[in-house]
Structures are given as C-alpha cells and as structure tokens.
Protein backbone atom coordinates (compact mmCIF):
# COMPACT_ATOMS: atom_id res chain seq x y z
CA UNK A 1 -2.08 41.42 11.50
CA UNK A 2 -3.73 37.96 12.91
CA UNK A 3 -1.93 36.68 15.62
CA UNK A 4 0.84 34.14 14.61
CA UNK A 5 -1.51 30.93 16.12
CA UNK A 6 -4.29 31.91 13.89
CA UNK A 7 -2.10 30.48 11.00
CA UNK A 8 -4.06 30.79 7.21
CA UNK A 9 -4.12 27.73 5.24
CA UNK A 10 -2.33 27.08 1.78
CA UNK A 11 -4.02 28.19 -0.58
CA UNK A 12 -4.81 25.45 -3.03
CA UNK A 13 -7.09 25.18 -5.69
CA UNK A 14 -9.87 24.95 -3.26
CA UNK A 15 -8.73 28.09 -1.18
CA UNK A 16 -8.30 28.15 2.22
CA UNK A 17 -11.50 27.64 4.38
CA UNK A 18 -11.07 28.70 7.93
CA UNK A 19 -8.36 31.05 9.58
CA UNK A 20 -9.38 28.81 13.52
CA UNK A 21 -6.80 28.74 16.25
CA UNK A 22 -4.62 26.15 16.45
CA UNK A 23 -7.06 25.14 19.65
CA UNK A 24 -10.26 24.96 17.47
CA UNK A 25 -8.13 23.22 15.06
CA UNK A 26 -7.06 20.21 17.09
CA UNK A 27 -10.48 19.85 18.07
CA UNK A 28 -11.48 19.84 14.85
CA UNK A 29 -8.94 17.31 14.04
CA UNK A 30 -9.94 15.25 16.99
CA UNK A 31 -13.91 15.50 15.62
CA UNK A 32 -13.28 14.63 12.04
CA UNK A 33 -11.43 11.62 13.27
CA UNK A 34 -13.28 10.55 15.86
CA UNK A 35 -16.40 10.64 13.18
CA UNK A 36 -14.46 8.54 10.94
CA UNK A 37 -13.33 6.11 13.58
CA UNK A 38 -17.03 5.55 14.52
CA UNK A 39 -18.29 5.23 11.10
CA UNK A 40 -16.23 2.71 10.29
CA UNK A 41 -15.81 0.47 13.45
CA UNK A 42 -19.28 0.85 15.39
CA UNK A 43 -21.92 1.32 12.92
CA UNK A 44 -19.54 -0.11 9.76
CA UNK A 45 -20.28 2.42 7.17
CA UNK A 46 -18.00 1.99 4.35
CA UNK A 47 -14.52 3.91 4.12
CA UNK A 48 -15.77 6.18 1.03
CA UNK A 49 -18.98 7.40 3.72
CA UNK A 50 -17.00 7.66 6.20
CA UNK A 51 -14.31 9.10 4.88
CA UNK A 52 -16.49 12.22 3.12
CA UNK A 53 -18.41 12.76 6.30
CA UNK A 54 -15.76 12.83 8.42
CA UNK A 55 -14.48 15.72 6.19
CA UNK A 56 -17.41 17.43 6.39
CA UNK A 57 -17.14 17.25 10.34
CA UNK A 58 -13.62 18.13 10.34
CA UNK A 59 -14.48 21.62 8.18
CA UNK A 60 -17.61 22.26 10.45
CA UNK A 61 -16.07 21.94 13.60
CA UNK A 62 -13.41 24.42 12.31
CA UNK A 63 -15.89 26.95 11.67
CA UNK A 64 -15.13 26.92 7.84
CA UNK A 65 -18.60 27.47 5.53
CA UNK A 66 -20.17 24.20 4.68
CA UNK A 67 -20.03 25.14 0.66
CA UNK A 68 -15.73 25.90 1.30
CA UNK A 69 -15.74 22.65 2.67
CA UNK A 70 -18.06 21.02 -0.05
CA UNK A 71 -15.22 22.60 -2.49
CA UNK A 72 -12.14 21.85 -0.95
CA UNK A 73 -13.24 17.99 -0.40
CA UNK A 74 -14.44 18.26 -4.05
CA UNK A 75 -10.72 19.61 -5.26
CA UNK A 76 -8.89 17.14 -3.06
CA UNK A 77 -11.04 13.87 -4.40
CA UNK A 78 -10.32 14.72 -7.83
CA UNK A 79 -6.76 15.57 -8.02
CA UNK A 80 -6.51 12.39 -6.34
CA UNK A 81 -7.95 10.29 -8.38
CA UNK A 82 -6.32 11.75 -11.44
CA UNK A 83 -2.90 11.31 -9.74
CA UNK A 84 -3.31 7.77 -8.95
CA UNK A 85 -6.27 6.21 -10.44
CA UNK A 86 -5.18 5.06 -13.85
CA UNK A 87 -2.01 3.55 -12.04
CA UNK A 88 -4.22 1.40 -10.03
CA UNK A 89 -6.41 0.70 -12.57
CA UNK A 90 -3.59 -0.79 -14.69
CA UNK A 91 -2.08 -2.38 -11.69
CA UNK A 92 -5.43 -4.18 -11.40
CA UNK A 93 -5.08 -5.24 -14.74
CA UNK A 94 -1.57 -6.58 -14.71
CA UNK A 95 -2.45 -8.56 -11.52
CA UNK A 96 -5.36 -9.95 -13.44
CA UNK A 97 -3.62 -10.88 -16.11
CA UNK A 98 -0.95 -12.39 -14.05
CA UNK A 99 -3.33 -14.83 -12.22
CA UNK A 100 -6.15 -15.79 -15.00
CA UNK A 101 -3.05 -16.91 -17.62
CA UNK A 102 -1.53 -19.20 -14.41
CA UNK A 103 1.36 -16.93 -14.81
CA UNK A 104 1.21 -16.63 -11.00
CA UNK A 105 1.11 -20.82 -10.50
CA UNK A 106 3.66 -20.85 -13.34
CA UNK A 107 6.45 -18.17 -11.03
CA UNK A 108 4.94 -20.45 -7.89
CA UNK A 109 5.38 -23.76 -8.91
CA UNK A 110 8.65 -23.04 -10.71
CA UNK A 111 10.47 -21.67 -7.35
CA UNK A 112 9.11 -24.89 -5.32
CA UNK A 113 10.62 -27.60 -8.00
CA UNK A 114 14.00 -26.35 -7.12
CA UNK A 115 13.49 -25.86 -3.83
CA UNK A 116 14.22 -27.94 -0.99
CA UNK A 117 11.90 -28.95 2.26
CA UNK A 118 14.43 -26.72 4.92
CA UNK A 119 14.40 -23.55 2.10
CA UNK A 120 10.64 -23.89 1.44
CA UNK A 121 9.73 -21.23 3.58
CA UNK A 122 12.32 -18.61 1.71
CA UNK A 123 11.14 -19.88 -0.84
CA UNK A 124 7.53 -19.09 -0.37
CA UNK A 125 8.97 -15.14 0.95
CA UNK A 126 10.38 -14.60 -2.71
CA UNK A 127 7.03 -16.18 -4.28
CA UNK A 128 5.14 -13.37 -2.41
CA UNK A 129 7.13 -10.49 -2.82
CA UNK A 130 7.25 -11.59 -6.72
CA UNK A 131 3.61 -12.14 -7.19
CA UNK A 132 3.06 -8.90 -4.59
CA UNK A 133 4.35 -5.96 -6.40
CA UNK A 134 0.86 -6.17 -9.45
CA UNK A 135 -1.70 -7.48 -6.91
CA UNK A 136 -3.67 -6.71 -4.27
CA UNK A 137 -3.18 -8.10 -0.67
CA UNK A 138 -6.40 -9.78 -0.40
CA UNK A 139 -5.91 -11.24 -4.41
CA UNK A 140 -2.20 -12.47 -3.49
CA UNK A 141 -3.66 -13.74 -0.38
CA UNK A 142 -6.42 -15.84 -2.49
CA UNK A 143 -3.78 -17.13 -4.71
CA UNK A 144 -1.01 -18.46 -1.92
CA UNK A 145 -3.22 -19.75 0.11
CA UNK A 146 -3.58 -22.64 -1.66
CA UNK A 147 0.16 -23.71 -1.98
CA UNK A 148 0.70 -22.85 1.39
CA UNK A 149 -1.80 -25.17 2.33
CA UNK A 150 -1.00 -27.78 -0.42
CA UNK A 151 2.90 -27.12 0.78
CA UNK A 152 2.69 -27.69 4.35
CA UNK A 153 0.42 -30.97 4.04
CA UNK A 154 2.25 -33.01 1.40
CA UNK A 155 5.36 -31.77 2.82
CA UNK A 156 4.49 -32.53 6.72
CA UNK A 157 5.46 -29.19 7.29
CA UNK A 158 4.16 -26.34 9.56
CA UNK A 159 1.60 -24.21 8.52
CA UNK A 160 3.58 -21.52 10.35
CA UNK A 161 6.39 -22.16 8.88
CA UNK A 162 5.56 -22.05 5.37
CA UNK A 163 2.65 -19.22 5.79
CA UNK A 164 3.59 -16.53 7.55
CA UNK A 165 6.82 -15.76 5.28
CA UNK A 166 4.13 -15.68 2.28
CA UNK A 167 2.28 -12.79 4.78
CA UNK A 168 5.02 -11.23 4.94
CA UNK A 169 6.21 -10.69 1.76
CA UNK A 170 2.69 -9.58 0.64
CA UNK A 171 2.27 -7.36 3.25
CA UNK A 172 5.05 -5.77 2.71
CA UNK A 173 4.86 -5.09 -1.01
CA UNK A 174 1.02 -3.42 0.29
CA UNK A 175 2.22 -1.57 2.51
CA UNK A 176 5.91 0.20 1.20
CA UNK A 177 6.10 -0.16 -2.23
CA UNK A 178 4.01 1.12 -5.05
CA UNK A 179 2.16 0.74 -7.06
CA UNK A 180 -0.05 -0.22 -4.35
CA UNK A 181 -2.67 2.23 -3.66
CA UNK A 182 -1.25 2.94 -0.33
CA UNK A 183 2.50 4.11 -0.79
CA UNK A 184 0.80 5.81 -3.96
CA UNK A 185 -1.38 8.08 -2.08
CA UNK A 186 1.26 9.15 -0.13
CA UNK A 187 3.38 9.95 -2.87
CA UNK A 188 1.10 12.06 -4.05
CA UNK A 189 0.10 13.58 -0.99
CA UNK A 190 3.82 15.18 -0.54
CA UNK A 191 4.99 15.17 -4.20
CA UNK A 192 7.68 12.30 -3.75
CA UNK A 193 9.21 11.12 -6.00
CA UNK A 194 8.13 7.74 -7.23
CA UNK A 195 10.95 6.25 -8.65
CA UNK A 196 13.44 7.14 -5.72
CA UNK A 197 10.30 6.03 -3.68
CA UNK A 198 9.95 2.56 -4.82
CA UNK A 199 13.65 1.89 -4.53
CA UNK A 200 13.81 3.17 -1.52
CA UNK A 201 10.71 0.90 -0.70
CA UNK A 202 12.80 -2.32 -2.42
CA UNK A 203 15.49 -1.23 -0.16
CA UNK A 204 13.32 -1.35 3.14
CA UNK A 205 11.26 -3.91 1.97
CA UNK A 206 13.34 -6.64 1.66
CA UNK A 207 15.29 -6.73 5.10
CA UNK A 208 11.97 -6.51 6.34
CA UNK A 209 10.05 -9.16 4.99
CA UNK A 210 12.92 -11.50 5.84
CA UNK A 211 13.17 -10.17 9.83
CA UNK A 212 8.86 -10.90 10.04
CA UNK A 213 9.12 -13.65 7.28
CA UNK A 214 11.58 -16.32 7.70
CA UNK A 215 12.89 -15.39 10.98
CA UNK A 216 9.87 -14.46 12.43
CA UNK A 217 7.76 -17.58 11.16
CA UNK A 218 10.64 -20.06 12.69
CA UNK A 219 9.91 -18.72 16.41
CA UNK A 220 6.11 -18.80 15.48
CA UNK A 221 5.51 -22.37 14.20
CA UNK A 222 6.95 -22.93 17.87
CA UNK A 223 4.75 -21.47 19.97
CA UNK A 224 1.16 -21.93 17.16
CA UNK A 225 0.74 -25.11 15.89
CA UNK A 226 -2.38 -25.53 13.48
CA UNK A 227 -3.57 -28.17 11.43
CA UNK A 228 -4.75 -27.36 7.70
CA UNK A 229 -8.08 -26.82 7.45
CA UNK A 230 -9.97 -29.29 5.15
CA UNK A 231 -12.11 -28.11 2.02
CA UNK A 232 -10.51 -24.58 1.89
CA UNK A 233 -7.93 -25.33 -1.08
CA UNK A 234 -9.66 -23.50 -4.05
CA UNK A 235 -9.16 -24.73 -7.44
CA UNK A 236 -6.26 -23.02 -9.14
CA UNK A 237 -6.69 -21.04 -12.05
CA UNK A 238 -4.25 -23.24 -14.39
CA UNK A 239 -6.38 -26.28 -13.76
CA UNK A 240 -8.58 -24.90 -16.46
CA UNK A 241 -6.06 -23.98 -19.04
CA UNK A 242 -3.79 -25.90 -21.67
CA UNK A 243 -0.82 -24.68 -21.40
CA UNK A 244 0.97 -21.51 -19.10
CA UNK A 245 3.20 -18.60 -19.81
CA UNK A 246 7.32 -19.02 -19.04
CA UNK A 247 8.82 -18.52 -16.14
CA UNK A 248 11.33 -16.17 -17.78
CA UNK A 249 8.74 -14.22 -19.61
CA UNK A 250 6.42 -14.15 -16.79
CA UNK A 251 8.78 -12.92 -14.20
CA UNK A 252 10.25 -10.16 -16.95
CA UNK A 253 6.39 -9.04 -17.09
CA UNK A 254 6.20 -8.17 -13.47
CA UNK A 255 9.11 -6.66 -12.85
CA UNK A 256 9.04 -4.52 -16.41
CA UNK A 257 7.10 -1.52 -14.46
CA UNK A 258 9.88 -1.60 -11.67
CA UNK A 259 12.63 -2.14 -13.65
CA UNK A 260 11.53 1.15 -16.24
CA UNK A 261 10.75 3.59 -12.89
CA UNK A 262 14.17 2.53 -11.42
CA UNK A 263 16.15 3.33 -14.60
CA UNK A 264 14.20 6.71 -14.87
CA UNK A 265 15.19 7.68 -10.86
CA UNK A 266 18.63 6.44 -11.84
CA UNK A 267 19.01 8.03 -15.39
CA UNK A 268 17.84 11.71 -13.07
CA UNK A 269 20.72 11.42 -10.38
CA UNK A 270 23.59 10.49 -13.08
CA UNK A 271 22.64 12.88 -15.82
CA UNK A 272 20.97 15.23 -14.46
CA UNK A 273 19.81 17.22 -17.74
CA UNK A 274 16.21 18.10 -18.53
CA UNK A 275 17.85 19.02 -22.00
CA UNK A 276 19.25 15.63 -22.57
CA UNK A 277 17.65 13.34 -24.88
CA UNK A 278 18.68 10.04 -22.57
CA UNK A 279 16.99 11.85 -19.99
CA UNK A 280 13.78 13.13 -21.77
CA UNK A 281 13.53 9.61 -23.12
CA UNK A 282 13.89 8.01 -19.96
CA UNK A 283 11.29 10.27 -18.28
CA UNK A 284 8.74 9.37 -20.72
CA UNK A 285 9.06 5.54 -20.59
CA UNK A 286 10.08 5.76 -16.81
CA UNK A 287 6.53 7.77 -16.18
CA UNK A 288 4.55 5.42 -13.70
CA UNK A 289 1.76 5.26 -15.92
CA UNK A 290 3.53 4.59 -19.32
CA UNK A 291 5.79 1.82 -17.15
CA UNK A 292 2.29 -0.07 -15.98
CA UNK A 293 0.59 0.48 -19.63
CA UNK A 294 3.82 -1.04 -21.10
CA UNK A 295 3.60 -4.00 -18.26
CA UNK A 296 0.16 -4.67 -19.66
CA UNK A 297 0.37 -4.22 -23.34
CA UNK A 298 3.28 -7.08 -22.87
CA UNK A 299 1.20 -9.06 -20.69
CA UNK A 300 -1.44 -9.96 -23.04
CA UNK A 301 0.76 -11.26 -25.77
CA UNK A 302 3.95 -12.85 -22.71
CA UNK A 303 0.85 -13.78 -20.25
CA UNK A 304 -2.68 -13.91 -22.22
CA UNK A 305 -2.07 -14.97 -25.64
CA UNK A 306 1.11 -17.79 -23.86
CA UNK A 307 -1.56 -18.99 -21.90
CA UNK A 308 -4.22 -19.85 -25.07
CA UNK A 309 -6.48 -17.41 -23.96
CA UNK A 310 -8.53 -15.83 -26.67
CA UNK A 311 -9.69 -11.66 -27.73
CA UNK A 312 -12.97 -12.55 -25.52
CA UNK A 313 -11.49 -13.87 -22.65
CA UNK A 314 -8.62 -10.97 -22.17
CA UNK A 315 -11.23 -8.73 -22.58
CA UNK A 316 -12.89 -10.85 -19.80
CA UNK A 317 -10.12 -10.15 -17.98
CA UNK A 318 -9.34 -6.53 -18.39
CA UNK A 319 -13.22 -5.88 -18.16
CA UNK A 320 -13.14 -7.82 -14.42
CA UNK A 321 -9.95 -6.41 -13.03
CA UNK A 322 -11.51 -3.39 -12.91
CA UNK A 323 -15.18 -3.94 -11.39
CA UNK A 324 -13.53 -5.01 -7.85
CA UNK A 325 -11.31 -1.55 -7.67
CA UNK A 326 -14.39 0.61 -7.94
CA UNK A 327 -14.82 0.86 -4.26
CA UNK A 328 -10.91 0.86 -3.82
CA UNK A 329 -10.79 4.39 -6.37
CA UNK A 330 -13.94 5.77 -4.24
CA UNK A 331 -12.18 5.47 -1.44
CA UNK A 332 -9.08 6.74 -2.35
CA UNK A 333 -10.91 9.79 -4.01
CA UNK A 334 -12.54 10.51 -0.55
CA UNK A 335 -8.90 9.84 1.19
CA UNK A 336 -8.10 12.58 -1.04
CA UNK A 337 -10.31 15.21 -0.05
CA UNK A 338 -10.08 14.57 3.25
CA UNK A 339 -6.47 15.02 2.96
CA UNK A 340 -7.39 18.56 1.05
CA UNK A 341 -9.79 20.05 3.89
CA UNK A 342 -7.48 19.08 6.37
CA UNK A 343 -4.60 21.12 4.50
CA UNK A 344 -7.27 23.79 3.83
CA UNK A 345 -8.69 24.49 7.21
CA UNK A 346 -4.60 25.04 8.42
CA UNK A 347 -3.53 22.16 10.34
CA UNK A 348 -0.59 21.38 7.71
CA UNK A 349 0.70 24.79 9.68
CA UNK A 350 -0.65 23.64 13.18
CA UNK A 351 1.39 20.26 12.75
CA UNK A 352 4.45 22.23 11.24
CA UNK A 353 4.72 24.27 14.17
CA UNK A 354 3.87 21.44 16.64
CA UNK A 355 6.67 19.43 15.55
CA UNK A 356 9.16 22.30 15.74
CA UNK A 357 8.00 22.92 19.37
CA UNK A 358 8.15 19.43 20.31
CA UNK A 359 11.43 18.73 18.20
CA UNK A 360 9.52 15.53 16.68
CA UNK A 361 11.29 13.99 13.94
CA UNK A 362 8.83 14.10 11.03
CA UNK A 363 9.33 10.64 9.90
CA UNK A 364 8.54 9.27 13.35
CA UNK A 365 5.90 11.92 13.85
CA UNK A 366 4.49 10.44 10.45
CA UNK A 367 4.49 6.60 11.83
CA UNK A 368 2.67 7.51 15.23
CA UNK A 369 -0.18 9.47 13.10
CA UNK A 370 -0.25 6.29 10.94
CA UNK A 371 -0.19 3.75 13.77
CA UNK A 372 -3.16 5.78 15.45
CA UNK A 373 -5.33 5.69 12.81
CA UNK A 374 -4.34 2.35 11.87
CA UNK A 375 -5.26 0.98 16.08
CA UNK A 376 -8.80 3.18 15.59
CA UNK A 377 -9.84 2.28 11.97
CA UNK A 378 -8.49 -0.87 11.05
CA UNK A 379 -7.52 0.25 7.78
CA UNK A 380 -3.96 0.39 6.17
CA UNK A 381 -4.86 2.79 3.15
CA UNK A 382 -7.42 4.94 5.40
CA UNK A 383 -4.15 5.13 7.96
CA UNK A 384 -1.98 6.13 5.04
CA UNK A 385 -4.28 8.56 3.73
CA UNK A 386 -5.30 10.45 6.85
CA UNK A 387 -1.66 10.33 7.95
CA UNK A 388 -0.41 11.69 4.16
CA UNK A 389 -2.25 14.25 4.49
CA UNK A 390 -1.86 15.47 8.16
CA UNK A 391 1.83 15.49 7.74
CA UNK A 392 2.05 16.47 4.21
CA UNK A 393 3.22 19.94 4.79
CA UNK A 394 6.35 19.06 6.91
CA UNK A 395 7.51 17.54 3.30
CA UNK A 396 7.94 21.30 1.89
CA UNK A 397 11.17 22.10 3.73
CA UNK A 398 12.71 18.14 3.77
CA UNK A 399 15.15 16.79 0.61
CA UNK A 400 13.64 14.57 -1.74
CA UNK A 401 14.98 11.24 -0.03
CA UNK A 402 13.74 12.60 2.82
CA UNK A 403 10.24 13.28 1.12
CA UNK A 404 10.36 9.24 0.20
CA UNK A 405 11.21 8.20 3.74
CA UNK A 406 8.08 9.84 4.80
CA UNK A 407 5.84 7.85 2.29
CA UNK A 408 7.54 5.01 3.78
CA UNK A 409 7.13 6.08 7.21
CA UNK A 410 3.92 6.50 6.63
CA UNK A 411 3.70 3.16 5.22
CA UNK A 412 5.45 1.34 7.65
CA UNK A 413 2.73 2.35 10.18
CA UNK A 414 -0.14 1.81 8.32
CA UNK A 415 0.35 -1.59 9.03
CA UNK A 416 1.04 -1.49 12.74
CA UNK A 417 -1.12 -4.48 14.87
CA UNK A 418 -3.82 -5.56 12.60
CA UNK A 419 -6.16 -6.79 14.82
CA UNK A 420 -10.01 -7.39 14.96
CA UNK A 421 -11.39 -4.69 13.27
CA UNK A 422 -9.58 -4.99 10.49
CA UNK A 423 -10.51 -7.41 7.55
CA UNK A 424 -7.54 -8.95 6.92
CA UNK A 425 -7.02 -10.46 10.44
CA UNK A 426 -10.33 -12.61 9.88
CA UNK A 427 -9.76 -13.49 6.30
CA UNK A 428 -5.98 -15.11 7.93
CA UNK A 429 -8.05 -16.80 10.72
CA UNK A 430 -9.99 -18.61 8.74
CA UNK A 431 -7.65 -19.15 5.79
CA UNK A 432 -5.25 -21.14 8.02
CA UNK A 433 -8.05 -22.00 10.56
CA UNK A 434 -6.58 -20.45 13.42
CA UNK A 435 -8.49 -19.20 16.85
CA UNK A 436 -8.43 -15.48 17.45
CA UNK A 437 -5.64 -15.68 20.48
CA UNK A 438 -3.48 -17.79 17.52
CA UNK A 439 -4.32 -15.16 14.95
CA UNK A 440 -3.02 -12.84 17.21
CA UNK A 441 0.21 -14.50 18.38
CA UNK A 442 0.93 -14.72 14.51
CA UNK A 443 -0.80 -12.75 11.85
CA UNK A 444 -1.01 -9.65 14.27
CA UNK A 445 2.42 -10.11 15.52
CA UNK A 446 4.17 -10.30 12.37
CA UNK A 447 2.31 -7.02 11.10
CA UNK A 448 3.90 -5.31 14.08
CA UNK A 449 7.19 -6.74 13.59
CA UNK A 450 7.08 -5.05 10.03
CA UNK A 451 6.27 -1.96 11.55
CA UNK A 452 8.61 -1.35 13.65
CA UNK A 453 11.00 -2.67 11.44
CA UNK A 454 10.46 -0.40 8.80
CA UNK A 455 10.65 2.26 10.48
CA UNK A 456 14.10 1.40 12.06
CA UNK A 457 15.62 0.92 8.77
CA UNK A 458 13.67 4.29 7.37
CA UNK A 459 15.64 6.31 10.09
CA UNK A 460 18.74 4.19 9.57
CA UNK A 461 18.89 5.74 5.63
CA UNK A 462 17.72 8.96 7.18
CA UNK A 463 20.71 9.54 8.88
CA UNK A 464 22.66 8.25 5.77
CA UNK A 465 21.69 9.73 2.77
C-alpha cells in the first residue's frame, strides 16, 4: 500500500497522471504557476499560451509522462468548452444584439429622463448592472462611457461621482454572476448548480455594487477630481438608426435568460419531482443554454427587427458577436485543461487534506487562491480558472449552496486590486483620463472594495443557509 501522502489522483476521463508526494506536488504547483505568471506579465504571451504551457510545466515537474499530460490537458479543454462555450457564444450574441439595435441607449437614456441630478449616480448603478448581465466588461465599458462622460459634463457633475457606480455594477455582473465566462467556469469546474448560482450571485451582487458603487464613488469624487477628457465620446450606435426597441420589451429581453434559470432553481426546491411534468418542463426551458437561445431568438424580432434592422444586418450582427470571443473560448478551453492536469496529477487531494490540517474554510481558502493569482496575472477569468480548479475537489463533500458560494468565492477574488498589469486598469485611465496614482485611488480601490465585500456577504449566507 502507498503511503497515505502519495495520494492517487481522480480518475477522470484522462486518468490519473502521476502518484508524486504531496512535496513534489506543491512544487509542481508552484512551477506551473510561476510559468504562467511569467508568460503572461514579463514576456506577455497570450493567456491561451500561457495557460497550455504552464500545464505542461505543472505535469512535468510532477513527474507525470509528457503524452498523460498531453491527454489530460486535451480532456480538460474540451469538456470545457462543451460545458460553457455555446453559453458564451449566445451571450455574445444577445449583448450584440442589445447594443447594435440601441436597445442599450434605449434602457440608458430611459432611466436618466426620470432621473434626477442627486439620484444620477444610482441611477447609472442600475444602468450597469442592467446592461451587465449579456455583455462583456470591456463592451459595457465601451458603451457607458459615453453617458458617463456626456452625464457628468452637461450636468456639472463629477466624473467620480457618476462613473465609478457604472464600474461597479459592471464589474460586478463579470465577476459573480453568469453567464459571464468567469462564474461559468467555475460552475463547471465543481458541478454547481447554475440556477441556485446566479441567484445566489443576484443576492451578493447587489449589496455589493451599491457598498463600491454609490457609497464608494461619494467618498471618491472627494479625494479624485478629474476633468472629462475631450474627443473620447464615441458616436453611439442609435445615431445611425431610425427608430429603437421599447424600454419594456428591451428590458424583458435581458432579463428573459435570468428570469427562466431562476424559475427552474425555484420550480427544483418546491417540487422536487424528476417525475413531474412542471418540473421536467421547467428543466428544459430553465436549461442555461435553451434560456440564452430563447433570449436571442426574441431579441431579433423585440431588439433587431424594433430597431429597422434588416436579414443582412442581424446576420451582421450574429456573424460579429462571435469573431471577438474566439480568443475568449481559447482561453477558457486552456483554463480548462489546466484545471484537468492539476486534478489529474493529485493536488485536488493535496489541497483537501491541506485544508483539513489547517482547518481553512474552503470558501475563504477559495478567495486567497483567487486573489493570488489575480495580484500575479492580472487576469479575472485566468484567477477564476486556476482557482476553480485547484479547489474544485473540496466541492465533493460541501451542500449544493455551499458548492455556489464557492463559485462566488471564487469570483469575488478574481477581482481583488486590479492594478497595472491588468488591462482593464489602463483602458479606465484613459477612458476618464485619470493619472495612474488616481486610477489607483479609484478604479483599483473600488475592485477591492468588491472583493472583500463579496466575500463577507458569501460567508454571511454560509452560516445561514
């Protein structure tokens, strides 16, 4: 019999790869990351390199055959991209179709007629966790940043004021609530449910965003004061149209998705019947990918075909919402077999037992992994990935609420201190022409405040449900 430190991996579909010492393990652990961390930040190799030679370090320095390795990186890339990479792919569409129909401007500029000048910057917190849940960060951040500019100049308001609750509620959305690639890798790293997951998320999310939104952005506009920057208001996508989708039907079109996944987590806890035809019914059109395909099907008659736009031009738009994910999927794929050698070569075990022997919670144990990677990389979905699948294990033996307060764990530290190696914190800087110590005393701070906040409210339910 091995001794009990020489602890066999899982056997997946892959196999397990190495039977190393929990020693040659944490070094290996240490290598893989270490590669990655370099990759990325000193010579800049993109995530998908990085991410599938860093694997290939990890299994190497494990001792593990390089064609195991090859295998189990192989397994984990596909079932990841099978689990997940339709849903983003139809998320991507959805947030398309959401901004190239002005349905986005329509939801805006609806929201700021009946708002007044001392609610503006709630105001702007609902716009972005509205618009948030189809799109990407980056997108959502491409399509506020005008009225946030527009809002604090003919208003003689502070671009604090009025910006940093619109940060917040997109960053949020990114980081704790699917169907963002993030929170969706997770899920499927330790089987959560996704339903229970995003309300859960919802549930998080929203004392969050107001804590690092609102709240936040009043001390803030105190201590930054910026003025906002000429010639960087692009032209909004309803200038070129006729007409734009409702309000009503607009908003109805975003929240469709979350509104069918809710009912489907809620329809499982009060029936409670795979033989029931409510419930059968209500997993089929609750399933995350017949929720988004519905969202979309809608969306070209409630968003495209409201908006004028013709067969060629939503095909336009399908057709270019999914071009920019490529590199997104790849490097989610390669996330994903990371993730896999990692569980292969043992450490799921090594981390299991750690955490018993250092009575860590897992939740919190989650967030540090997150916020490490996070600090190193610079990355919120190559932190949620590396952290998924480091802790994934510990999710075997926890309840299912439980399993979704990881993801959003997890989540919640993924977006710990962006700082300067990380994209985002230059594409704020010069968005609201800031310096670097302002970007810092704002942007960065506010992404820490979420944090931590998160995770205070994830082990708040912890204790409670």
């Amino acid at each position: 019999m091995p001794h009990p430190d020489d602890a066999m991996a899982v056997t997946t579909a892959a196999g397990p790869i190495t039977s190393a010492g929990h020693a040659q393990l944490a070094l290996a652990v240490l290598a893989g990351i270490a590669v990655l961390v370099l990759l990325i930040t000193r010579w800049k190799l993109h995530a998908f390199l990085s991410l599938t030679l860093g694997s290939l370090a990890l299994g190497a320095a494990a001792g593990a055959p390089l064609d195991r390795v090859i295998d189990s990186f192989g397994a984990g890339l596909g079932s990841t991209v099978a689990g997940v990479g339709v849903l983003i792919a139809l998320g991507s569409i959805l947030g398309r179709l959401l901004a190239d129909s002005g349905g986005a401007d329509q939801i805006v500029d609806t929201i700021l007629a009946r708002t007044s000048p001392r609610r503006m910057p709630w105001a702007m917190l609902l716009i972005a966790c509205i618009i948030g849940l189809p799109l990407f960060f980056e997108v959502g951040i491409v399509l506020l940043v005008p009225v946030v500019l527009l809002v604090a100049k003919r208003g003689g308001q502070s671009l604090i004021r009025i910006g940093v609750p619109a940060l917040a509620g997109l960053s949020v959305m990114h980081g704790l609530v699917p169907p963002h690639p993030g929170p969706l890798v997770a899920i499927d790293a330790v089987d959560a449910d996704l339903g229970l997951t995003l309300a859960l998320g919802v549930l998080v999310a929203v004392p969050t965003a107001v804590i690092a939104g609102p709240l936040f952005g009043r001390y803030a506009a105190r201590r930054v004061d910026v003025t906002p920057p000429e010639g960087l208001i692009p032209e909004r996508p309803s200038e070129r149209l006729d007409r734009r989708p409702g309000f009503g039907a607009t908003v109805a079109t975003v929240l469709l998705p979350v509104v069918l996944m809710l009912a489907k987590a809620l329809v499982d806890i009060v029936v409670d019947d795979p033989e029931s035809t409510v419930q059968r019914v209500a997993d089929v059109v609750g399933d995350p990918m017949i929720a988004l395909l519905a969202a979309v099907l809608l969306g070209l008659f409630t968003l495209g075909r409201a908006a004028g736009l013709g067969r060629d031009r939503l095909a336009g738009s399908v057709e270019g919402a999914l071009a920019p994910i490529a590199g997104i999927l790849l490097i989610v794929g390669a996330g994903g077999g990371f993730k896999q050698v990692l569980i292969d070569a043992g450490v799921g075990g090594m981390i299991l037992e750690i955490s018993e022997d250092w009575n860590v919670s897992a939740l919190l144990l989650g967030w540090l992994i997150a916020v490490g990677i996070r600090l190193a990389t610079g990355s919120a979905t190559v932190a949620t990935i590396s952290a998924a699948g480091l802790v994934g294990p510990l999710a075997e033996g926890m309840s299912t609420s439980h399993v979704a307060l990881l993801v959003l764990a997890i989540g919640a530290g993924s977006l710990f201190l962006s700082h300067v190696n990380d994209a985002g914190f230059w594409l704020v800087k010069e968005y609201f022409g800031m310096s670097v110590g302002q970007t810092l005393r704002t942007w960065s701070l506010m992404e820490t405040i979420i944090s931590v906040t998160a995770l205070l409210w994830v082990l708040l339910l912890s204790l409670i449900i």
